[in-house]
C-alpha atoms as a PDB file:
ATOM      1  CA  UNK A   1     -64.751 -28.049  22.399  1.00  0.00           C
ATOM      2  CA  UNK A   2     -63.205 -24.639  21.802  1.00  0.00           C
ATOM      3  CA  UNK A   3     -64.368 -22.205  19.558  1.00  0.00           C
ATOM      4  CA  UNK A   4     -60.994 -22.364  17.434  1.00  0.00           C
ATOM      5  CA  UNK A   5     -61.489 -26.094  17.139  1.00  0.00           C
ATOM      6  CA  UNK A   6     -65.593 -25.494  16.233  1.00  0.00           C
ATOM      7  CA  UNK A   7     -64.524 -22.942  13.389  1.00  0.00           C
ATOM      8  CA  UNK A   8     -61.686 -25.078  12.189  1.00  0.00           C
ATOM      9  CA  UNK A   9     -64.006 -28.383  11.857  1.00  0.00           C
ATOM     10  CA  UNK A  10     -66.722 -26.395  10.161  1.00  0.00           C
ATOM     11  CA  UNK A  11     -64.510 -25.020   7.607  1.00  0.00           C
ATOM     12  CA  UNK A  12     -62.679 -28.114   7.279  1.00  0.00           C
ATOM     13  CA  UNK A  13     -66.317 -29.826   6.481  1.00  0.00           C
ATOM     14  CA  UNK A  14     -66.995 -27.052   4.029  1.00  0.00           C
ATOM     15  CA  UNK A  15     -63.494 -27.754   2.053  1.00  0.00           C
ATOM     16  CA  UNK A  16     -64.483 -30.917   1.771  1.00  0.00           C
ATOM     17  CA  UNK A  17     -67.850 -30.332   0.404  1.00  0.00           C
ATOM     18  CA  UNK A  18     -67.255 -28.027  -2.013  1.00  0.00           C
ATOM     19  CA  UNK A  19     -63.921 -30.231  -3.705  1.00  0.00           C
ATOM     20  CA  UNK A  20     -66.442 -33.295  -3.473  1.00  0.00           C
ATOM     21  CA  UNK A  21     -69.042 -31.053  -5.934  1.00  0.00           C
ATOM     22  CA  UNK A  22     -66.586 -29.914  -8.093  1.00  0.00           C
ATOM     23  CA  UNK A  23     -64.837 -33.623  -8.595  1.00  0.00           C
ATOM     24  CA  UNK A  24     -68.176 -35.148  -9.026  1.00  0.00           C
ATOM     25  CA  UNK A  25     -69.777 -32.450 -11.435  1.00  0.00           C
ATOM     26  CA  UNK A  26     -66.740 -32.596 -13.723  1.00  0.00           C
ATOM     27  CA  UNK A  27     -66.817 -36.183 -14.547  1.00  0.00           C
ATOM     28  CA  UNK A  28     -63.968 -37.064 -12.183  1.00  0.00           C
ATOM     29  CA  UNK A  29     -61.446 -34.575 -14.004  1.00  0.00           C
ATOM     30  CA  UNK A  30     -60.736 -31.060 -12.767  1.00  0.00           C
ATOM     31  CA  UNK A  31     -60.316 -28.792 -16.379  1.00  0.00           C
ATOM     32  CA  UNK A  32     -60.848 -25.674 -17.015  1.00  0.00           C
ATOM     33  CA  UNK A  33     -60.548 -25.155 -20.941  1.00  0.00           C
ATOM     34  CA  UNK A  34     -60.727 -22.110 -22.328  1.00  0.00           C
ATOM     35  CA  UNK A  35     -61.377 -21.550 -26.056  1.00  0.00           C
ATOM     36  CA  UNK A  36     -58.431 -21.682 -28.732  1.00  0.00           C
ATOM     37  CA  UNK A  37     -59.051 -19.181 -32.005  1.00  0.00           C
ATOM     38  CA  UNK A  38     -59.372 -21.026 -35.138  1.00  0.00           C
ATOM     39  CA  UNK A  39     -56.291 -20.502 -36.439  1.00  0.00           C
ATOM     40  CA  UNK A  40     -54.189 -21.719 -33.493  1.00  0.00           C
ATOM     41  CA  UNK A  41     -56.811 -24.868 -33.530  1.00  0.00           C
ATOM     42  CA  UNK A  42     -55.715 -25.992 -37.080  1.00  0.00           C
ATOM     43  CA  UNK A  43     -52.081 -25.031 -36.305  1.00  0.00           C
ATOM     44  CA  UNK A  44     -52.432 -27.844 -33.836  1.00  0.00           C
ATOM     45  CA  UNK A  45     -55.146 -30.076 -34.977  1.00  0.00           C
ATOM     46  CA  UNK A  46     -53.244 -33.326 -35.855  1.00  0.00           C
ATOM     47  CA  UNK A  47     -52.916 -33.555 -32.036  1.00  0.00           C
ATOM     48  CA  UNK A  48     -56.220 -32.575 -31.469  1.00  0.00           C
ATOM     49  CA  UNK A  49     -57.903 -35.174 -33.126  1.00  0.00           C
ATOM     50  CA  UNK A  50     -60.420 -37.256 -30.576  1.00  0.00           C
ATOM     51  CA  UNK A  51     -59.683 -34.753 -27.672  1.00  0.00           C
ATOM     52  CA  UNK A  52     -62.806 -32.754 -26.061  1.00  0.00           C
ATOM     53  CA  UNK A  53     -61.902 -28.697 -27.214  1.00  0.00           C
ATOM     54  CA  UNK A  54     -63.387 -25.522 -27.421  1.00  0.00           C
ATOM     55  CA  UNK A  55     -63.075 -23.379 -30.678  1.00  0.00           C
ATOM     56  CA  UNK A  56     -63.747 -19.952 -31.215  1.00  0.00           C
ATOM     57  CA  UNK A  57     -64.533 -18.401 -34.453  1.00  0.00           C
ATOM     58  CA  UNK A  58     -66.852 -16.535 -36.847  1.00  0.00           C
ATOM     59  CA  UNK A  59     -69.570 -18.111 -38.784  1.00  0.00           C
ATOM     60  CA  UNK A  60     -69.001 -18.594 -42.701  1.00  0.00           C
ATOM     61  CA  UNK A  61     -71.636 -16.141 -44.546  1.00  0.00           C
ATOM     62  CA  UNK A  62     -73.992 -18.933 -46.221  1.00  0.00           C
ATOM     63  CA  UNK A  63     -72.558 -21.505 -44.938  1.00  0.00           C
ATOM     64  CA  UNK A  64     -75.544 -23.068 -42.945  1.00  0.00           C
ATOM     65  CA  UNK A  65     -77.225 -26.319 -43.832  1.00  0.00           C
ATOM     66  CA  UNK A  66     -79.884 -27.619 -41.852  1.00  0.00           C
ATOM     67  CA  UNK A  67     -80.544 -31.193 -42.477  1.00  0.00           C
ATOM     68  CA  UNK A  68     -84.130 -31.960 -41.347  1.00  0.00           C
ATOM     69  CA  UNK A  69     -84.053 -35.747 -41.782  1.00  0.00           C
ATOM     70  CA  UNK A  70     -80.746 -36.647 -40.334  1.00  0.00           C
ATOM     71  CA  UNK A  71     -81.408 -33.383 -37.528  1.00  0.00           C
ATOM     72  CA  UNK A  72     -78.296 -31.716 -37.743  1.00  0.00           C
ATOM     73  CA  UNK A  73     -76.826 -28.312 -39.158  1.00  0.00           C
ATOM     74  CA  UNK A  74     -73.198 -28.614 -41.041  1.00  0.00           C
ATOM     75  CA  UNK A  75     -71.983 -24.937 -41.064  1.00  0.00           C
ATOM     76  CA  UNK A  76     -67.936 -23.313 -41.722  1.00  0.00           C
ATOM     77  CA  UNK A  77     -66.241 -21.493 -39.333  1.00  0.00           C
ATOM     78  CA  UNK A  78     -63.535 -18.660 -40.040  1.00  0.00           C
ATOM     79  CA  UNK A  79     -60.860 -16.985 -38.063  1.00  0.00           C
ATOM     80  CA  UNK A  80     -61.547 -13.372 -38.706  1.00  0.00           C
ATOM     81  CA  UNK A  81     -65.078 -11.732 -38.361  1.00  0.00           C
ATOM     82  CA  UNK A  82     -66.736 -10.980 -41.697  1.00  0.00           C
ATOM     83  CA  UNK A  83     -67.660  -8.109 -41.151  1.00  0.00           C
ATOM     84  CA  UNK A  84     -63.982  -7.008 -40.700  1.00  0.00           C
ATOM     85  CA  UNK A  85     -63.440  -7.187 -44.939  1.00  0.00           C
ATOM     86  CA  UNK A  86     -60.383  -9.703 -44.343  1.00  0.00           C
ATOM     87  CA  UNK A  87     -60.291 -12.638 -46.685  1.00  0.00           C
ATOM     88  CA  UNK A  88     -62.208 -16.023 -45.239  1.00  0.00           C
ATOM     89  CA  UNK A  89     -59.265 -17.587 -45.852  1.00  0.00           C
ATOM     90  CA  UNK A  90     -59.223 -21.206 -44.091  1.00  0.00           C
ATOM     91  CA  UNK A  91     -62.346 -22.539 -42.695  1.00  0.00           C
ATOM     92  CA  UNK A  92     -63.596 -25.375 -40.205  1.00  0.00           C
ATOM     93  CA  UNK A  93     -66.285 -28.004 -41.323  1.00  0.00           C
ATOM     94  CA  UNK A  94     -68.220 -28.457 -38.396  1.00  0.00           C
ATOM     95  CA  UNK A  95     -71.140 -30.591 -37.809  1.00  0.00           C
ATOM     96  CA  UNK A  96     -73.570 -30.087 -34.804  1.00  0.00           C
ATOM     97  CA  UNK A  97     -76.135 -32.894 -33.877  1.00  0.00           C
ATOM     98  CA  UNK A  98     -79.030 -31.182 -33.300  1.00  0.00           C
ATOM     99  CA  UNK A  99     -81.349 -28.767 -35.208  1.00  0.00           C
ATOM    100  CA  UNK A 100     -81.460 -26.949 -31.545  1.00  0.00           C
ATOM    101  CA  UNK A 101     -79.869 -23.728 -32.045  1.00  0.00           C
ATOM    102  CA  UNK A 102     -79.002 -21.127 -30.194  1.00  0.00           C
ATOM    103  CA  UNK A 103     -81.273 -17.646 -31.093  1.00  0.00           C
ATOM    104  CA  UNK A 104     -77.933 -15.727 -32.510  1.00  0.00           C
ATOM    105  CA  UNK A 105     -76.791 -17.967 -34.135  1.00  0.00           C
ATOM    106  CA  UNK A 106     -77.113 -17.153 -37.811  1.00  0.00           C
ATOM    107  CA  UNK A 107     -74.595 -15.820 -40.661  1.00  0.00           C
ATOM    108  CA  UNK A 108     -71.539 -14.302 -39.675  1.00  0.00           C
ATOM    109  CA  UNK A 109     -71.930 -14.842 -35.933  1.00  0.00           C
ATOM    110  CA  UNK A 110     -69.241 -15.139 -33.639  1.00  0.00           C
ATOM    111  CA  UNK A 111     -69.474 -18.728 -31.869  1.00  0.00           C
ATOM    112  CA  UNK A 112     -68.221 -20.914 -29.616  1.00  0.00           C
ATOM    113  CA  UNK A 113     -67.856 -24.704 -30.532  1.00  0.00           C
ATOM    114  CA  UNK A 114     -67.648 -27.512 -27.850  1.00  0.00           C
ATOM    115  CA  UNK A 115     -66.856 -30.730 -29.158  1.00  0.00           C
ATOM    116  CA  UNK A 116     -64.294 -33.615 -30.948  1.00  0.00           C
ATOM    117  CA  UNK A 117     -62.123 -32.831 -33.933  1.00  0.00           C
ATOM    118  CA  UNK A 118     -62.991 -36.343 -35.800  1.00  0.00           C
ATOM    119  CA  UNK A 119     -60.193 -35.895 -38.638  1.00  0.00           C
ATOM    120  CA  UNK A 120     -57.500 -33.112 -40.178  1.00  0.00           C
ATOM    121  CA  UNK A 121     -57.105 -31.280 -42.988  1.00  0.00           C
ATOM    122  CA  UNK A 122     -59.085 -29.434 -45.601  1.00  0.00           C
ATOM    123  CA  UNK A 123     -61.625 -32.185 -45.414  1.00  0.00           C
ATOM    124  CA  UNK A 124     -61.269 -32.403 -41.705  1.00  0.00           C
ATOM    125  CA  UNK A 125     -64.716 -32.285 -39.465  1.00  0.00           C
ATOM    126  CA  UNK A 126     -65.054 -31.092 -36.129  1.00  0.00           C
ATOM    127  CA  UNK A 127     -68.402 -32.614 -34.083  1.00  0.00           C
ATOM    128  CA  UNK A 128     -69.669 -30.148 -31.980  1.00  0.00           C
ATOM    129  CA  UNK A 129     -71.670 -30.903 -28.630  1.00  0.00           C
ATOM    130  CA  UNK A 130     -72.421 -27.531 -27.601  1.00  0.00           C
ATOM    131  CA  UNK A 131     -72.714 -24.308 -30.079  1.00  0.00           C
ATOM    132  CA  UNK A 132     -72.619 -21.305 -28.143  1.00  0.00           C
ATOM    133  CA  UNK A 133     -73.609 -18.099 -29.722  1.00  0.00           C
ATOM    134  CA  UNK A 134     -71.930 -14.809 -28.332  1.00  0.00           C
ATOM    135  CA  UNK A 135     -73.646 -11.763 -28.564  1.00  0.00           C
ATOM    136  CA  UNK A 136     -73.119  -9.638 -31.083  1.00  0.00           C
ATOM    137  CA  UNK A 137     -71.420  -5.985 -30.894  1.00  0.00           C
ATOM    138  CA  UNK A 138     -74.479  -3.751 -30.890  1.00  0.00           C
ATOM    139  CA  UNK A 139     -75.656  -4.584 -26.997  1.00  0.00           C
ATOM    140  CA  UNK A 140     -72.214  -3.535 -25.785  1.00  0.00           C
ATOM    141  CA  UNK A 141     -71.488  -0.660 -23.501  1.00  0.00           C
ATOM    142  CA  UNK A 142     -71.268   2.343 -25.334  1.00  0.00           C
ATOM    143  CA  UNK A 143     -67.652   3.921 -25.159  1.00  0.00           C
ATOM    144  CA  UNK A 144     -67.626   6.244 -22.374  1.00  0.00           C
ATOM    145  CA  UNK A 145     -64.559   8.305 -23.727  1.00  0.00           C
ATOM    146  CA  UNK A 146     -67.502   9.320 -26.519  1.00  0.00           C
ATOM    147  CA  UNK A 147     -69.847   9.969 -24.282  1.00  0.00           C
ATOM    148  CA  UNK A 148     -68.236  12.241 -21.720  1.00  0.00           C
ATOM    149  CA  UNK A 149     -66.969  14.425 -24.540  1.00  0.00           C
ATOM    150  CA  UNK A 150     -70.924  14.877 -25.666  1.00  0.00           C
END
């Protein structure tokens, strides 16, 4: 066999491996979903009900409830961060089944929900799988525009 034909079956091989990991770690579906802000969420969320999403947004100051004998936490989620001084202006009910939380998460953090949008409207609940935390403002880089003028 010729070297052209060895490299060409070995990378061949390698295609194949790598597509047969990602098919069988994503459930048989190849997505890559990104996060939606809050406010396009809702905008949309009659056709979102029952579909796996992401949702980004900003914990609801006080909003946490931890329910020890069900083990869950029901928190609110707004658009805007409150720290910002907007209005909270509408809010998602969500509902995450486990008292496992990430270590930022707290009041006014800026999260990221995975889960199912059970039903619309003010009352509407969102069921999330995954709560992701982001971290918060104060451990990134420091502007180097202020820096070089120092």
């Amino acid at each position: 066999m010729s070297k052209g034909t060895q490299i060409a079956v070995g990378a061949s091989v390698i295609a194949l491996l790598l597509g047969w990991i990602l098919v069988t770690n994503s459930g048989g579906t190849v997505s890559f979903a990104y996060f939606q802000d809050l406010s396009s969420f809702q905008a949309s969320a009659v056709d979102q009900i029952g579909r796996a999403t992401r949702v980004h947004g900003y914990v609801v100051k006080g909003s946490i409830e931890r329910d020890l004998q069900a083990m869950q936490v029901e928190f609110r989620v707004q658009n805007d961060p409150p720290h910002a001084g907007a209005p909270v202006g509408q809010t998602l009910k969500v509902s995450y089944g486990s008292l496992d939380t990430p270590d930022l998460f707290k009041d006014g953090a800026e999260v990221v929900l995975e889960g199912v949008l059970l039903s619309a409207g003010p009352d509407g609940v969102y069921h999330a799988d995954k709560v992701m935390a982001k971290c918060p403002s104060k451990f990134e880089a420091a502007d180097t525009t202020k820096a070089a003028s120092l």
